[in-house]
N, C-alpha and C. Protein backbone atom coordinates (compact mmCIF):
# COMPACT_ATOMS: atom_id res chain seq x y z
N UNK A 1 -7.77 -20.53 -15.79
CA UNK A 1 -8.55 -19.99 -14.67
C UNK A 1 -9.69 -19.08 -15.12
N UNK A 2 -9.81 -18.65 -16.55
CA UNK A 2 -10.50 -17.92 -17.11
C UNK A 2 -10.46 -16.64 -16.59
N UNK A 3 -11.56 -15.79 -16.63
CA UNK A 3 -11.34 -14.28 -16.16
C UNK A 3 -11.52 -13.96 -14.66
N UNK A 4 -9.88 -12.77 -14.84
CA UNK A 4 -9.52 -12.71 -13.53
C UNK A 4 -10.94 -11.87 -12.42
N UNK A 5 -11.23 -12.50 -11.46
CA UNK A 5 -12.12 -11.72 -10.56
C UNK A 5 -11.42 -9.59 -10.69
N UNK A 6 -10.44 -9.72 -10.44
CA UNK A 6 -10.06 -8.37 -10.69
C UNK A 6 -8.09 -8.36 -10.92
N UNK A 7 -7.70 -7.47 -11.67
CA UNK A 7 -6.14 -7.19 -11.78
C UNK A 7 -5.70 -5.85 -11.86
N UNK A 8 -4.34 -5.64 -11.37
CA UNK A 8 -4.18 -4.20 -11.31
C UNK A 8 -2.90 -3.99 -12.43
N UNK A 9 -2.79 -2.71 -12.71
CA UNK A 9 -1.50 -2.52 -13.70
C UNK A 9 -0.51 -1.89 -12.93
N UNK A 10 0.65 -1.94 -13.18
CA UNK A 10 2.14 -1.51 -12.29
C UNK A 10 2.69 -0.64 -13.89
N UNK A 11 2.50 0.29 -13.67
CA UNK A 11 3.42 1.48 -14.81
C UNK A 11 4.36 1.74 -14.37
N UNK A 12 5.56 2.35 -15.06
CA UNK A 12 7.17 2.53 -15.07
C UNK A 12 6.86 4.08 -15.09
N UNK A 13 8.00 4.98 -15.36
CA UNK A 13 7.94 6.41 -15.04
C UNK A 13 7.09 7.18 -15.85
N UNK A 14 7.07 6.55 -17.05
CA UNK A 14 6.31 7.37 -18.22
C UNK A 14 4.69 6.64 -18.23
N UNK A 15 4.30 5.79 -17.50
CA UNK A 15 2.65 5.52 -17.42
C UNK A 15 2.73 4.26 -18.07
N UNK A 16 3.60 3.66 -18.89
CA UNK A 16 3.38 2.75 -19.61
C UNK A 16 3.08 1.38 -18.95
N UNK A 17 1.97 0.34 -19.17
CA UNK A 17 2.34 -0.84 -18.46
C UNK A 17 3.12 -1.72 -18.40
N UNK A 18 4.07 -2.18 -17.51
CA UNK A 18 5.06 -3.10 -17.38
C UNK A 18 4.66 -4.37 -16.66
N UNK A 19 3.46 -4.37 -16.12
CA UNK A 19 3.20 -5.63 -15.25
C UNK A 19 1.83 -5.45 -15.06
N UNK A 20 1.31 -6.70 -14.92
CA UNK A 20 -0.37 -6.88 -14.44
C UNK A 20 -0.34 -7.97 -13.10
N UNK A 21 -0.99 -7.59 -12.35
CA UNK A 21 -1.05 -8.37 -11.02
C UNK A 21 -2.92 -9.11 -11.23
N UNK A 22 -3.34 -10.40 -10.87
CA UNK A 22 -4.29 -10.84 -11.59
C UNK A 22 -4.67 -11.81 -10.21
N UNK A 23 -6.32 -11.32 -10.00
CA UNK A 23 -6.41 -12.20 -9.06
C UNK A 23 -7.94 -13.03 -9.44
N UNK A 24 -7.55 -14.52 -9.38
CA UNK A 24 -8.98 -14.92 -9.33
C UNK A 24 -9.44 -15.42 -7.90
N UNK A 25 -10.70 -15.45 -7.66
CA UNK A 25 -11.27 -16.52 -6.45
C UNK A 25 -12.05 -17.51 -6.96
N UNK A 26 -11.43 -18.53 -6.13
CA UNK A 26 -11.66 -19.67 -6.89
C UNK A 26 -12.41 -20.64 -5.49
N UNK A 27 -13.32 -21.55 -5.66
CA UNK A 27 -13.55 -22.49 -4.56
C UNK A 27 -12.47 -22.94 -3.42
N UNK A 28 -10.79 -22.78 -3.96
CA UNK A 28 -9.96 -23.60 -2.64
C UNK A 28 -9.50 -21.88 -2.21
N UNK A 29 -9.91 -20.96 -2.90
CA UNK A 29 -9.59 -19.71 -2.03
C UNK A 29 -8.76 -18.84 -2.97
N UNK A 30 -8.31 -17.56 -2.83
CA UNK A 30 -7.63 -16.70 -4.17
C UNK A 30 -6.93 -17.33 -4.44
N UNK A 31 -6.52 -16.95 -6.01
CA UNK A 31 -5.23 -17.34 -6.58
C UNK A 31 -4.56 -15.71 -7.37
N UNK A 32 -3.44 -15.91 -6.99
CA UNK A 32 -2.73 -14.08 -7.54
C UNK A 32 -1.64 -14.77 -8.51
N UNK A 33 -1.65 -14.05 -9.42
CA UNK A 33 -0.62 -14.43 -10.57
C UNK A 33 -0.55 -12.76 -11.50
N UNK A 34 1.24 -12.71 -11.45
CA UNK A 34 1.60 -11.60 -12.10
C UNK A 34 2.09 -11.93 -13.31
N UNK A 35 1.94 -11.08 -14.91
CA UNK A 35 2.71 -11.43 -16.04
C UNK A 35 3.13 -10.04 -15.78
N UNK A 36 4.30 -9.81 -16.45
CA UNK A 36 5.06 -8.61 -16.94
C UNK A 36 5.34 -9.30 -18.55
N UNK A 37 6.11 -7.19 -19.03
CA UNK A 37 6.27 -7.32 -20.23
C UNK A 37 7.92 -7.81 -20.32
N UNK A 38 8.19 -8.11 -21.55
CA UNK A 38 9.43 -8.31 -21.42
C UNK A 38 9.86 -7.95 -23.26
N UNK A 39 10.95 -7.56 -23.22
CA UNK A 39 11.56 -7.09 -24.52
C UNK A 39 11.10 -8.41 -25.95
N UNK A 40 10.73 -9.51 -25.66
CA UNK A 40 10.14 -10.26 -26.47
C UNK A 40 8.62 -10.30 -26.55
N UNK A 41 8.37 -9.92 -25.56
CA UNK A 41 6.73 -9.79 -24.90
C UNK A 41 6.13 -10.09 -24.27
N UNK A 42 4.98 -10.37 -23.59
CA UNK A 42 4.38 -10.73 -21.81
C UNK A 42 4.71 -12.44 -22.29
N UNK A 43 5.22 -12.29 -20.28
CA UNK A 43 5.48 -13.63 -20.24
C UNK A 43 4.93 -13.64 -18.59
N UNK A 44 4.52 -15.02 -18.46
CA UNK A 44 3.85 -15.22 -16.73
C UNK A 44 5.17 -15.01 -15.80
N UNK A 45 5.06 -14.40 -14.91
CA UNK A 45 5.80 -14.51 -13.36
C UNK A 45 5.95 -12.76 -13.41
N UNK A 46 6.70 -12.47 -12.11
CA UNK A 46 6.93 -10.91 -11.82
C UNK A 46 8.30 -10.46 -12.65
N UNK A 47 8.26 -9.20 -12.59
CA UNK A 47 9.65 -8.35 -12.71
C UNK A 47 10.52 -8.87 -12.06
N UNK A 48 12.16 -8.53 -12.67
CA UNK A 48 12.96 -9.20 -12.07
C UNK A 48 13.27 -7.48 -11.43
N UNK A 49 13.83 -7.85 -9.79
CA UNK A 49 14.13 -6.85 -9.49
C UNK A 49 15.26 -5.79 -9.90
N UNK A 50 14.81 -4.72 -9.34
CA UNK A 50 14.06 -3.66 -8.66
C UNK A 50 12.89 -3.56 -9.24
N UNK A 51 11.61 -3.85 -8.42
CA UNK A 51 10.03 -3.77 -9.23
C UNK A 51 9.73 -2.53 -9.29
N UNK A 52 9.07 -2.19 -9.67
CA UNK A 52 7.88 -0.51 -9.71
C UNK A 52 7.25 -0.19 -8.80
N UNK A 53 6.82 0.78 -8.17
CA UNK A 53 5.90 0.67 -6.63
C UNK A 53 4.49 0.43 -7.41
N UNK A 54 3.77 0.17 -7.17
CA UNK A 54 2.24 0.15 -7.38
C UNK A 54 2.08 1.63 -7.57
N UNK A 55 0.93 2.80 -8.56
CA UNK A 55 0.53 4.07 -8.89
C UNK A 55 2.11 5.09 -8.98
N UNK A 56 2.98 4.50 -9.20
CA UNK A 56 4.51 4.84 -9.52
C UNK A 56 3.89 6.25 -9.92
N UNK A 57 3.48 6.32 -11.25
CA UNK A 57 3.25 8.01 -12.00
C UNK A 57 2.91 8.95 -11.14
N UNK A 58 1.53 8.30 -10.22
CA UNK A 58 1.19 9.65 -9.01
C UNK A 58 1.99 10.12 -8.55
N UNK A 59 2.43 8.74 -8.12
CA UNK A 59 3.73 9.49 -6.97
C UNK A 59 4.35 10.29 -7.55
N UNK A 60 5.14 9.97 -8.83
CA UNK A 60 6.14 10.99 -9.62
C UNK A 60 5.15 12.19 -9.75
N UNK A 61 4.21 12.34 -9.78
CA UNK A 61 3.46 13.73 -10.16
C UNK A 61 2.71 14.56 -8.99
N UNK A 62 2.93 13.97 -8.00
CA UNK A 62 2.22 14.34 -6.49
C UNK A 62 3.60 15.52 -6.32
N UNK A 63 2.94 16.73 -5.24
CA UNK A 63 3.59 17.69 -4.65
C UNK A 63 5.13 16.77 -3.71
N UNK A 64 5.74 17.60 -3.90
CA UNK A 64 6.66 16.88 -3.29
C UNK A 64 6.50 16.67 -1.44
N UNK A 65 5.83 18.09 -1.39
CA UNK A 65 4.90 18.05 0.05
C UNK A 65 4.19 16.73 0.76
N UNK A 66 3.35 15.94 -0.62
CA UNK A 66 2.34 15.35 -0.05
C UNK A 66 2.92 13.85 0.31
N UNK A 67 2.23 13.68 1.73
CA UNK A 67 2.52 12.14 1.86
C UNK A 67 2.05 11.54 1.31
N UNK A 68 3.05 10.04 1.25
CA UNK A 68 2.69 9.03 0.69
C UNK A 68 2.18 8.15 1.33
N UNK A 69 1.32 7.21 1.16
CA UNK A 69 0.12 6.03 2.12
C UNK A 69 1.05 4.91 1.63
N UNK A 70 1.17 3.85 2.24
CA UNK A 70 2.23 2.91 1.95
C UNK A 70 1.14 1.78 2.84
N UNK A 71 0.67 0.49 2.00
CA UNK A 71 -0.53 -0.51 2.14
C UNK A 71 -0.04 -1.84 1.92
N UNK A 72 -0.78 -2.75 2.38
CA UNK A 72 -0.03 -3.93 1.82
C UNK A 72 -1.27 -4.21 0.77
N UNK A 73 -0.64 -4.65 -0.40
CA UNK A 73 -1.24 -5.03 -1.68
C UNK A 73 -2.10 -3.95 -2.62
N UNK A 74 -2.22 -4.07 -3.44
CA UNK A 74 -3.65 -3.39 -4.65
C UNK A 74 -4.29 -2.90 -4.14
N UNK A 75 -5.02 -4.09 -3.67
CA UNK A 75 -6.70 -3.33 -3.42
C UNK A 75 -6.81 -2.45 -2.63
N UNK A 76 -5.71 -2.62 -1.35
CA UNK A 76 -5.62 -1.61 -0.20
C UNK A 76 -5.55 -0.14 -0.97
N UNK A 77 -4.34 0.12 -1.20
CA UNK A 77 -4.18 1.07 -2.41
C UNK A 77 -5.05 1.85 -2.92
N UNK A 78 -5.76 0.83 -3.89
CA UNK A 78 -6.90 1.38 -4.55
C UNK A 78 -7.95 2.05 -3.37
N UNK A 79 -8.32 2.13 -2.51
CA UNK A 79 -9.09 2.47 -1.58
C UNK A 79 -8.32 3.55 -0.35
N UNK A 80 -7.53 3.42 -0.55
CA UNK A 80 -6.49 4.75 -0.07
C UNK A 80 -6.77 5.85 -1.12
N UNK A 81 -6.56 5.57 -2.19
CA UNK A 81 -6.39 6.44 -3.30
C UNK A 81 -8.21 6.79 -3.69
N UNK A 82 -8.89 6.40 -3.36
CA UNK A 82 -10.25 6.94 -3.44
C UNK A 82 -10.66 7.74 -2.24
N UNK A 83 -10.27 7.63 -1.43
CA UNK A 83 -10.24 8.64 -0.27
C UNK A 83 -10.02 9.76 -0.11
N UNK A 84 -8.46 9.89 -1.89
CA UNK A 84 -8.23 11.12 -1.57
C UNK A 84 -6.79 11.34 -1.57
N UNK A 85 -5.71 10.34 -1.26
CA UNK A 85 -4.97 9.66 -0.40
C UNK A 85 -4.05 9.65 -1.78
N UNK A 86 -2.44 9.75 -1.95
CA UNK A 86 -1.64 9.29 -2.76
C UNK A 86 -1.18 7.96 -2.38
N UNK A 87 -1.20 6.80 -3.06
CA UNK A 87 -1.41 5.55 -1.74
C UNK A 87 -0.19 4.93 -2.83
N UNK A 88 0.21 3.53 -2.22
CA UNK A 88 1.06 2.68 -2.98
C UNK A 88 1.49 1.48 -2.28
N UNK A 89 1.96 0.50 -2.82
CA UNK A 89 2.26 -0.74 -2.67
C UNK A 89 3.45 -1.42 -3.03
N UNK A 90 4.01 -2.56 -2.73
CA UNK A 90 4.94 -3.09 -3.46
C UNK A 90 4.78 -4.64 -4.03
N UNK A 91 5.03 -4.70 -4.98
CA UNK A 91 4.46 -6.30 -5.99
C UNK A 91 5.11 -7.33 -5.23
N UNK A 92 4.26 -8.30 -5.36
CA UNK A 92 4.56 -9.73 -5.38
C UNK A 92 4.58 -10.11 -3.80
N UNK A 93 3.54 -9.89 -2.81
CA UNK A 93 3.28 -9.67 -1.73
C UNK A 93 4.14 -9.45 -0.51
N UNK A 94 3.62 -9.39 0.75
CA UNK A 94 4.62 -8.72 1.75
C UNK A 94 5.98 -9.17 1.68
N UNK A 95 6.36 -10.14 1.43
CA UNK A 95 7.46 -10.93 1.81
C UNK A 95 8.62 -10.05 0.85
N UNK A 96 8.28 -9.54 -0.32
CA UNK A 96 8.92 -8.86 -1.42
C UNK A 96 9.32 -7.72 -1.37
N UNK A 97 8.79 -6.93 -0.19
CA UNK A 97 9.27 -5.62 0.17
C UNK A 97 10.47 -4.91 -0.76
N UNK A 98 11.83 -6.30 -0.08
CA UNK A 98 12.88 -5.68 -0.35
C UNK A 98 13.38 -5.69 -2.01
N UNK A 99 12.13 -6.36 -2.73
CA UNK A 99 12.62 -6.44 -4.09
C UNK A 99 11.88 -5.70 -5.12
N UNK A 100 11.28 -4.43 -4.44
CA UNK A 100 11.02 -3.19 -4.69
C UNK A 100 11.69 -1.72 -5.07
N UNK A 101 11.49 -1.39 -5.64
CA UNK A 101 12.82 0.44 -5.77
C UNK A 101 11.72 1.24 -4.72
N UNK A 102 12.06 1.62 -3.86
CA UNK A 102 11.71 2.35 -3.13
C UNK A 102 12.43 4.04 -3.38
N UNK A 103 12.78 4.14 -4.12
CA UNK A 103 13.74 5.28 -4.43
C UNK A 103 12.52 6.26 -4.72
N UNK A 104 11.60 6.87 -5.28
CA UNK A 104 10.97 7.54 -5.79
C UNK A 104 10.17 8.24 -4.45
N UNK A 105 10.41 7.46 -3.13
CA UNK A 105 9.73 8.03 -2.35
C UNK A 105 11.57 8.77 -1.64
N UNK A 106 12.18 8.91 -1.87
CA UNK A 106 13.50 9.39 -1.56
C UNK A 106 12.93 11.51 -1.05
N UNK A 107 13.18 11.95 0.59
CA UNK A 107 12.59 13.34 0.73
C UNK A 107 11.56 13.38 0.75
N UNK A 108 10.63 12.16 0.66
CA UNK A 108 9.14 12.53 1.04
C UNK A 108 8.73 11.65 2.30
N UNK A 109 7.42 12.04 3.10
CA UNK A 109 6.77 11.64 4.35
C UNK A 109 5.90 10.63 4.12
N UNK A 110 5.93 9.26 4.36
CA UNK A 110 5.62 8.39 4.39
C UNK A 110 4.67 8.10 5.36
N UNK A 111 3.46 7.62 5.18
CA UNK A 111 2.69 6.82 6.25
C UNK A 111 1.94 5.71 5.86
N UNK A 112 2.53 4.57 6.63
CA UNK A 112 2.29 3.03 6.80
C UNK A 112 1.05 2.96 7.48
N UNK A 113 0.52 1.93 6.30
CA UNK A 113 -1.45 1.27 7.15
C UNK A 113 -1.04 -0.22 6.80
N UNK A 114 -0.58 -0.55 8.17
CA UNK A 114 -0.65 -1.94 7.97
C UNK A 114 -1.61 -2.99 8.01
N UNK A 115 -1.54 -4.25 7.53
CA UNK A 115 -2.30 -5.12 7.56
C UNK A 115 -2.59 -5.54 9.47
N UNK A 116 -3.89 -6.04 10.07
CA UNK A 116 -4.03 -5.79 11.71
C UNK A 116 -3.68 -7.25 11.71
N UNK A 117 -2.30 -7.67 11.90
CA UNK A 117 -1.73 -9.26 12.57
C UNK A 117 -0.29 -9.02 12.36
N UNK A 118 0.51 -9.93 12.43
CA UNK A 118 1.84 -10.19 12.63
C UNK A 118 2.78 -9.99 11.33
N UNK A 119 1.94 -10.57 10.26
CA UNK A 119 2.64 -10.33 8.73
C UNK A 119 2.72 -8.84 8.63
N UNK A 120 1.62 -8.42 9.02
CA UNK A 120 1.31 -6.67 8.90
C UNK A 120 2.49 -6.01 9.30
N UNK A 121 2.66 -6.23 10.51
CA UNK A 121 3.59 -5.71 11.77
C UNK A 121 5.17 -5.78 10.93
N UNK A 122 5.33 -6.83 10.20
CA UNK A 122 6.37 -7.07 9.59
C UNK A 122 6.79 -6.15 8.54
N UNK A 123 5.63 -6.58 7.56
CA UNK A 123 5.69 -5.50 6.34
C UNK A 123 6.08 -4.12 6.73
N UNK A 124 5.15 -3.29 7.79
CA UNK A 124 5.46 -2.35 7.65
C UNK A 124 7.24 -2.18 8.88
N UNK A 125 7.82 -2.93 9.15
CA UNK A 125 8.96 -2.74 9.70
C UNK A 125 9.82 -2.88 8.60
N UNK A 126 9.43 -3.57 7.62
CA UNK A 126 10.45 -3.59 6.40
C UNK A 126 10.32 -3.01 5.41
N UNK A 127 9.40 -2.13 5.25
CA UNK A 127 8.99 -0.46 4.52
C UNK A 127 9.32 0.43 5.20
N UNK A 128 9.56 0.20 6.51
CA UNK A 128 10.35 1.76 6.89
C UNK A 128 11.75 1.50 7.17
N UNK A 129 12.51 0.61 7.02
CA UNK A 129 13.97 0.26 6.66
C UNK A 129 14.11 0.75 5.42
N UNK A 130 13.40 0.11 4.48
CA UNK A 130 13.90 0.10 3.13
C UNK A 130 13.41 1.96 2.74
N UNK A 131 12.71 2.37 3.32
CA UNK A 131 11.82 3.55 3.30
C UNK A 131 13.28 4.77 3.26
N UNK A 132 14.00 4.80 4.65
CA UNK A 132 14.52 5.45 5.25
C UNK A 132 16.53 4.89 4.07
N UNK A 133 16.14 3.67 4.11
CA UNK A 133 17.21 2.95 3.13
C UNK A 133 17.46 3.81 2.12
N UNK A 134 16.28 4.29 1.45
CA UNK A 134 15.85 4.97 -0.18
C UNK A 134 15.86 6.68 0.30
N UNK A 135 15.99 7.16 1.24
CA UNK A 135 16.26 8.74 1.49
C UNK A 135 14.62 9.52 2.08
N UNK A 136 13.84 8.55 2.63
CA UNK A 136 12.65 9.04 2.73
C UNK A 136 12.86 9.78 4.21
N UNK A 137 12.26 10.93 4.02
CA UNK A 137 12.58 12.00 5.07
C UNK A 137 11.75 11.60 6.02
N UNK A 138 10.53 11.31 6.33
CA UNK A 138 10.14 10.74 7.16
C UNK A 138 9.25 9.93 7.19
N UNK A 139 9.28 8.54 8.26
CA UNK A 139 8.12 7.10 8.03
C UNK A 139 7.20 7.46 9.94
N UNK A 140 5.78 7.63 9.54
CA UNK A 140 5.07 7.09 10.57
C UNK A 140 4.34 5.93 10.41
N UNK A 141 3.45 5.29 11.01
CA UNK A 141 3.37 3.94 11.37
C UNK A 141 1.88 4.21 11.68
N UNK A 142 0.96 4.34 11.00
CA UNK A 142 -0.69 4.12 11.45
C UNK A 142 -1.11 3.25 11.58
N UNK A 143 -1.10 2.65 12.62
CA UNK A 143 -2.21 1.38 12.73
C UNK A 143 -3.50 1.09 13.13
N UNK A 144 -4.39 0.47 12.69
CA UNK A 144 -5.58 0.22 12.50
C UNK A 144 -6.06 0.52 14.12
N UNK A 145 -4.86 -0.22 15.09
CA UNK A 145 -5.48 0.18 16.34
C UNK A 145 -5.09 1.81 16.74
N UNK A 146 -4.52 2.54 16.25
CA UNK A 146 -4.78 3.83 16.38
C UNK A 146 -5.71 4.56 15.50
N UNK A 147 -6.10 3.92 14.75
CA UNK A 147 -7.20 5.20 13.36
C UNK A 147 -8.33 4.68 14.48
N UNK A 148 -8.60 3.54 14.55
CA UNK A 148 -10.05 3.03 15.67
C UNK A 148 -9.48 2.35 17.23
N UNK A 149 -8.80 3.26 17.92
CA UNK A 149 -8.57 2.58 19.35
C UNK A 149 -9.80 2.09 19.92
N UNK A 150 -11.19 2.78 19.94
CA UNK A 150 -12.17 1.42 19.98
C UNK A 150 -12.75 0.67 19.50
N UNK A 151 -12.30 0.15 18.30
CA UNK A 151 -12.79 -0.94 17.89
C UNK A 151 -12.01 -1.90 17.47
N UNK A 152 -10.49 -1.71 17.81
CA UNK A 152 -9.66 -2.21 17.25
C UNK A 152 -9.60 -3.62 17.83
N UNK A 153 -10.28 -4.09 19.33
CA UNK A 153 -10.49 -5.16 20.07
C UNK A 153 -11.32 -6.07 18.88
N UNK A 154 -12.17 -5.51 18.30
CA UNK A 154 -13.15 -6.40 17.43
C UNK A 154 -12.45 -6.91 15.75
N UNK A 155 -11.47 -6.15 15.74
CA UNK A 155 -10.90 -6.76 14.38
C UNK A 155 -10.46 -8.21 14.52
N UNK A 156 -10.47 -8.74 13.53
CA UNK A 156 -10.39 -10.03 13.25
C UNK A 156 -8.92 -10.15 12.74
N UNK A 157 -8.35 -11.46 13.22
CA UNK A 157 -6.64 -11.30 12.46
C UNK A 157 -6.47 -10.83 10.57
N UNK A 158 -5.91 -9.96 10.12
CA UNK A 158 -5.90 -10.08 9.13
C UNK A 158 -6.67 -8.61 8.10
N UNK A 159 -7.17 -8.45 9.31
CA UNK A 159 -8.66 -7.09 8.86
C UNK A 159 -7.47 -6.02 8.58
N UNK A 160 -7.79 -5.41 7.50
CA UNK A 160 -7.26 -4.40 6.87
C UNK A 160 -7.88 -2.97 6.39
N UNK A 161 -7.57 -1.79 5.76
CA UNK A 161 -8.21 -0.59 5.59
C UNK A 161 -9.26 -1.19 4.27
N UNK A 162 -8.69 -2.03 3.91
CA UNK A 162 -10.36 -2.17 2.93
C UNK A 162 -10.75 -2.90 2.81
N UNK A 163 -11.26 -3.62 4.43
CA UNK A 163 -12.17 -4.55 4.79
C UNK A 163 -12.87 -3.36 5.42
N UNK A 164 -12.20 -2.28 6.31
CA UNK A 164 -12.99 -1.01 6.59
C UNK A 164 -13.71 -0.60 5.89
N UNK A 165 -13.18 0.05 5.09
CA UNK A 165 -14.43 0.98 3.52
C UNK A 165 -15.16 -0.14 3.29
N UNK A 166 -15.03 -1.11 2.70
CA UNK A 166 -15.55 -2.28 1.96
C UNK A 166 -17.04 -1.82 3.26
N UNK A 167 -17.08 -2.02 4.39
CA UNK A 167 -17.95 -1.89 5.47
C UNK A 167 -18.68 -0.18 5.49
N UNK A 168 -18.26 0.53 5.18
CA UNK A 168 -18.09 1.76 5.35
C UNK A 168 -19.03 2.04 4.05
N UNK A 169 -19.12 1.45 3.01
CA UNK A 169 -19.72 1.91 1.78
C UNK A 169 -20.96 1.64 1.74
N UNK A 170 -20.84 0.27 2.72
CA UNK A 170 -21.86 -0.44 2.45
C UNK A 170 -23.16 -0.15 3.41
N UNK A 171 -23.10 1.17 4.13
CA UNK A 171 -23.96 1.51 5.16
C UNK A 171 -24.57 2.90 4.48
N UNK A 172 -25.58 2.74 5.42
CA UNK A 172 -26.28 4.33 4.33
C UNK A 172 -26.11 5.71 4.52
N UNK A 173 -24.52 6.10 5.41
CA UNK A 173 -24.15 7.18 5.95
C UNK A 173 -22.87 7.25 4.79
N UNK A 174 -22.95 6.29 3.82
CA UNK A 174 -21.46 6.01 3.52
C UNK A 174 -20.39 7.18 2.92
N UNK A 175 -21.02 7.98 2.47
CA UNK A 175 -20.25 9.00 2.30
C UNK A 175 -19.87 10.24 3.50
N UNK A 176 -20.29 10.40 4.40
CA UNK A 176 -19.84 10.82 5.85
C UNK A 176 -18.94 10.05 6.36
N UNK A 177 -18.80 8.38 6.18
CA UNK A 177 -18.41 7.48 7.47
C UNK A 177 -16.80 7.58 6.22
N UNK A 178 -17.15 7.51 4.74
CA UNK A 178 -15.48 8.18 4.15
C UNK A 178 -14.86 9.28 4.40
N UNK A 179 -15.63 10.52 4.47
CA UNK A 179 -15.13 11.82 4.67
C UNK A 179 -14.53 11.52 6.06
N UNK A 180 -15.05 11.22 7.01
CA UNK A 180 -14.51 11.00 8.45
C UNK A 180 -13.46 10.18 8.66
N UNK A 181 -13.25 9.05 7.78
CA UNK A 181 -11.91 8.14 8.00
C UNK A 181 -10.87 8.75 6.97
N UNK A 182 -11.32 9.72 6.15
CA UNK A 182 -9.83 10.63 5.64
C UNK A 182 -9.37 11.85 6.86
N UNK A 183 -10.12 11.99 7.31
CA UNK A 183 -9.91 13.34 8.25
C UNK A 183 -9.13 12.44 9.93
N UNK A 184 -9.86 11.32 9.61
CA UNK A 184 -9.44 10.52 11.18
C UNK A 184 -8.11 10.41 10.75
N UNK A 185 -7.46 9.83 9.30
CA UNK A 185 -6.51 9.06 8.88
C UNK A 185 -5.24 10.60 9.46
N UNK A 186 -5.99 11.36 8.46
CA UNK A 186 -4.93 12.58 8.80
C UNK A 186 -4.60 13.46 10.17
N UNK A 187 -5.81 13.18 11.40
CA UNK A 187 -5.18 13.76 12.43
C UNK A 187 -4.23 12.46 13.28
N UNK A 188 -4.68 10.99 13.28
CA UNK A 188 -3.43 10.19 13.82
C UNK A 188 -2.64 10.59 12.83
N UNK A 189 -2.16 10.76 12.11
CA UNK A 189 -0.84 10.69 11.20
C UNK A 189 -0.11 12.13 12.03
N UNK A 190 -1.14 13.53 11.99
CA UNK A 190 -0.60 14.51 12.65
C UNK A 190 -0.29 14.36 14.07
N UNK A 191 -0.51 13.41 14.74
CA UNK A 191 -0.69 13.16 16.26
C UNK A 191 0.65 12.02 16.41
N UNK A 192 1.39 11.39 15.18
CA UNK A 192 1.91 9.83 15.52
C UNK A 192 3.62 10.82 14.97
N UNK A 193 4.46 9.96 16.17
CA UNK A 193 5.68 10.49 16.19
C UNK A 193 6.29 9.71 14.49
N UNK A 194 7.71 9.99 13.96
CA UNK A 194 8.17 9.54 12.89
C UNK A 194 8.68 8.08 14.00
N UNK A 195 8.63 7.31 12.95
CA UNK A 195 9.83 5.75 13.17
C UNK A 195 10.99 6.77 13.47
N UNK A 196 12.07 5.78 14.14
CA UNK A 196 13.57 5.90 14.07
C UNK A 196 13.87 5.56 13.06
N UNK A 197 15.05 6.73 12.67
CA UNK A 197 15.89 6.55 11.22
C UNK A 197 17.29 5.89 11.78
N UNK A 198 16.95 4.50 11.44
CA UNK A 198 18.61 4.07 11.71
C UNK A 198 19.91 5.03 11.27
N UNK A 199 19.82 5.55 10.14
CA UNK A 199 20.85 6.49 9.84
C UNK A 199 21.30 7.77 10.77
N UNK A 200 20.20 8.12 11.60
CA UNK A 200 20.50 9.20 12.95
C UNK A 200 20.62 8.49 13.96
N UNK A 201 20.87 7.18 14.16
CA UNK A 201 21.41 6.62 15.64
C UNK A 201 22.56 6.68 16.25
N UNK A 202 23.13 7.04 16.75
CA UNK A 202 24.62 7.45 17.21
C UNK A 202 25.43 5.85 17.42
């Protein structure tokens, strides 16, 4: 496939790389392919579970205070985390949730930016199971139609937080129209009740 359009690295507790996530675009549309390392040495396909969260080290090195941004995929991530944002993901796309360690977010406040369609809706119902599963003190739920209740009519199935920025950069206010969607991000988050913790249901 030659060189990947872009790939991200997945580090273990100490920073080291354990996995590369690799995406090309190609004429019939992306192609994503993960190698990890392995005690003989990189070989193609993912970790066998429990995977690594995506920016694992931050997290381990973030205040125990600070929330965590919880995205579907990389790139989202990566654009959470330029904002400002301690952000993260889980490998090998939505469907994989559960073959993630979610443990590291165990006592900390979680907030979900889901993808705007039905897969989205999913993912993040199965990040705040597994969320609350792993000891996370609390999961809210931001969605695209609450960060923009008016414009959320105009998203397209599928539109995500960094199809936003991606838009947002590309205008000539662009560093106001970022400062304003970290400050927007953080008063819905202050304004949005926690999920139910199955574990407090009577």
């Amino acid at each position: 496939l030659g060189k990947p359009t872009q790939w991200w690295a997945y580090r273990d507790a100490n920073g080291n790389v354990v996995m590369v996530v690799a995406r090309w675009n190609t004429p019939d549309g992306k192609e994503i392919r993960p190698v990890c390392r392995t005690p003989s040495g990189w070989r193609s396909g993912g970790l066998p579970p429990p995977r690594p969260l995506y920016n694992l080290p931050a997290i381990l090195q973030a205040d125990s205070g600070t929330p965590v941004i919880v995205v579907e995929g990389e790139k989202c991530a990566d654009v959470v985390t330029a904002l400002g944002f301690v952000a993260t993901t889980s490998p090998n796309g939505a469907q994989a949730a559960k073959h993630a360690d979610w443990t590291p977010l165990k006592g900390r406040e979680v907030w979900i930016i889901p993808d705007f369609d039905d897969a989205g809706q999913k993912y993040a119902k199965d990040v705040t199971d597994l969320v609350y599963q792993a000891g996370g003190r609390v999961v809210k739920l931001l969605g695209l139609d609450a960060i923009f209740p008016n414009a959320s009519k105009t998203f397209p199935q599928g539109f995500d937080i960094a199809d936003i920025v991606q838009g947002f950069r590309d205008d000539a206010n662009a560093e106001q129209l970022l400062a304003d969607l970290r400050e927007r991000i953080k008063n819905v988050a202050n304004e949005t009740l926690p999920e139910p913790n199955p574990k407090n249901a009577s």
